[in-house]
Structure formats: structure tokens, C-alpha cells
Protein backbone atom coordinates (compact mmCIF):
# COMPACT_ATOMS: atom_id res chain seq x y z
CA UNK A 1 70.87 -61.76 51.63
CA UNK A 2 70.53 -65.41 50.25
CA UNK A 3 71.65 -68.08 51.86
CA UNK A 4 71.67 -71.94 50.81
CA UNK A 5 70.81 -73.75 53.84
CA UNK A 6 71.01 -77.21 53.75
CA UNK A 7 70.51 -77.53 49.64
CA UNK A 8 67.46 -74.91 49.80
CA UNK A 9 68.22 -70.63 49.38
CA UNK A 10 66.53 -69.06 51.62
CA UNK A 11 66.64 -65.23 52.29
CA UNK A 12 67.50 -63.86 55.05
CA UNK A 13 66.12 -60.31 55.81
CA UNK A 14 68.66 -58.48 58.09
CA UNK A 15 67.89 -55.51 60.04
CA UNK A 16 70.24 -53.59 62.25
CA UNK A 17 68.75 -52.01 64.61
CA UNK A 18 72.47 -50.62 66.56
CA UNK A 19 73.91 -49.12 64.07
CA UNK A 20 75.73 -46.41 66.67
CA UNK A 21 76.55 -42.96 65.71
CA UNK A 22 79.78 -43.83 63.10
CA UNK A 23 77.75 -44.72 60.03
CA UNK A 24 81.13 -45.21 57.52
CA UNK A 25 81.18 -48.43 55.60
CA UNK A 26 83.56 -49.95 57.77
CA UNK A 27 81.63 -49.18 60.67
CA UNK A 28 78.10 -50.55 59.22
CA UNK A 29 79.16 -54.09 57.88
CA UNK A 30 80.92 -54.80 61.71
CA UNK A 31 77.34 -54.00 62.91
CA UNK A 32 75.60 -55.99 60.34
CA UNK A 33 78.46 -58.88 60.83
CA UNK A 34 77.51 -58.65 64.58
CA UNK A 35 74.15 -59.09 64.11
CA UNK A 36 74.44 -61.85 62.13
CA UNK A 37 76.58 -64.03 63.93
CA UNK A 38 75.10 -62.76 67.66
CA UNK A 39 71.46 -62.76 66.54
CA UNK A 40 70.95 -64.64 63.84
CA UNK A 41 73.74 -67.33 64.82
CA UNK A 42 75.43 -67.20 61.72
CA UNK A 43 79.11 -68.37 62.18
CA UNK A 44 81.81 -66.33 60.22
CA UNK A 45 82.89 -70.01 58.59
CA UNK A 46 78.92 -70.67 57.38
CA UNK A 47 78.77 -66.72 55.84
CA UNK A 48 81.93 -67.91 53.65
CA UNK A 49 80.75 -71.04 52.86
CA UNK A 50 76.82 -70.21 52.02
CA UNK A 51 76.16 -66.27 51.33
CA UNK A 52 75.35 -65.46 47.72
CA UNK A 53 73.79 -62.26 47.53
CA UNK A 54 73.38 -58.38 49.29
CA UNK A 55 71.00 -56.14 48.59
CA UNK A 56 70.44 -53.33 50.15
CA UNK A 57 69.84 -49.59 49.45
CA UNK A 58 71.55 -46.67 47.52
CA UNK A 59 73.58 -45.85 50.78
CA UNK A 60 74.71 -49.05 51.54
CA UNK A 61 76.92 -49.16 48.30
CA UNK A 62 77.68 -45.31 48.06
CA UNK A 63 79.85 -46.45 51.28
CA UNK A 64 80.91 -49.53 49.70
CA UNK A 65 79.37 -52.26 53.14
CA UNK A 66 79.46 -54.91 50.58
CA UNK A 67 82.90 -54.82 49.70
CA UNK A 68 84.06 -54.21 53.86
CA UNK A 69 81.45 -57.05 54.89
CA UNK A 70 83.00 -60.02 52.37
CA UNK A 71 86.81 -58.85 53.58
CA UNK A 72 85.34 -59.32 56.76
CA UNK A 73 83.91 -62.77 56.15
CA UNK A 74 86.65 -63.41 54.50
CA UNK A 75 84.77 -63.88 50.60
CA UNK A 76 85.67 -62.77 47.15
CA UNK A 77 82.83 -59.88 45.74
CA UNK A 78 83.21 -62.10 42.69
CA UNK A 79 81.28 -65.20 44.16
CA UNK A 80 78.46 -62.53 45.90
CA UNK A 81 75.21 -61.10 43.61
CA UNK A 82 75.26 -57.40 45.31
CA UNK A 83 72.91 -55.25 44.14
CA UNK A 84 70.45 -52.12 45.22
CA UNK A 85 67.16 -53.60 46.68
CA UNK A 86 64.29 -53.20 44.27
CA UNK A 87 61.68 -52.14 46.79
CA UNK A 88 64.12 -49.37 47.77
CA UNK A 89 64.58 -47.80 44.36
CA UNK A 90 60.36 -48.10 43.85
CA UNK A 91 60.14 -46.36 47.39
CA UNK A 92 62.24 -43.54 45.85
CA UNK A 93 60.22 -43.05 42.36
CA UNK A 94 56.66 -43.08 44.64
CA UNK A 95 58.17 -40.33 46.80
CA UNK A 96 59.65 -38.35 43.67
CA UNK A 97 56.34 -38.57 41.91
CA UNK A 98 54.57 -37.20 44.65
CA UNK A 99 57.34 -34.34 45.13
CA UNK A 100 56.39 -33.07 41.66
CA UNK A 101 52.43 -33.79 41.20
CA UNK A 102 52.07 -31.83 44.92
């Protein structure tokens, strides 16, 4: 996600590496939240007041983590630039094309 951090955005990459075996929407924006505000020492109060943007990939948003994440921060969608990560979708077309030239 994006951040602005003390009047420069700065990205923040966010990995989460225990996810646990319930993989539901729900379930996968508490872990990220966790991770953020344990590991990264992101308060709850600084996510609402300085997070712009999510991306992520396709499965993130076919089980909606955006949406459960900002109820959980306590943000409106309408303030937050979600969308699927770029590098994702390329990662997808490289492994299609070489799925039908094999």
C-alpha cells in the first residue's frame, strides 16, 4: 500500500507470512492488520489517517480483504485506490503464454 509519511508517499510492501489455515477475507485482512501494526508498527489511528492505496492480487479481491481491512481500520473504500497489482496480472499472461506455446 501507499502511505504519506510525514508529507512524502511512500509504499509499503506487506508480506504475510502467517496467514494460518482459514484463508476467508475476514480471516486474511486480521492477519495483514496484525502484521502491520505488530511488525511494521503501524497504529490502527495512523492506517486511518495515512493509507491511500491496496493492491494486491486476483484473490485478494475475489474475497473482498480490501473491503474487511478498511472496516477494520475503521476507513471509507471511497478515500482508498484498491486495485489488482500489475506485476501479478503480467505474472499470469507469462505463465499462460507458456501454457499454450509448450
Amino acid at each position: 500500500g501507499i502511505m504519506l509519511v510525514e508529507g512524502e508517499f511512500r509504499s509499503i510492501f506487506l508480506g504475510c507470512l502467517t496467514c494460518g489455515v482459514n484463508l476467508d477475507g475476514e480471516h486474511t485482512a486480521k492477519n495483514a492488520l496484525e502484521v502491520l501494526e505488530r511488525m511494521v508498527g503501524l497504529s490502527k489511528v495512523r492506517l486511518r489517517e495515512q493509507w491511500v492505496s491496496f493492491a494486491a492480487d486476483g484473490a485478494y479481491f475475489s474475497t473482498r480483504v480490501e473491503v474487511h481491512l478498511a472496516r477494520l481500520v475503521g476507513v471509507s473504500l471511497d478515500w482508498i485506490l484498491a486495485g489488482w497489482d500489475d506485476a501479478h496480472r503480467l505474472e499470469l499472461v507469462v505463465n499462460h503464454i507458456r501454457k499454450d506455446t509448450a
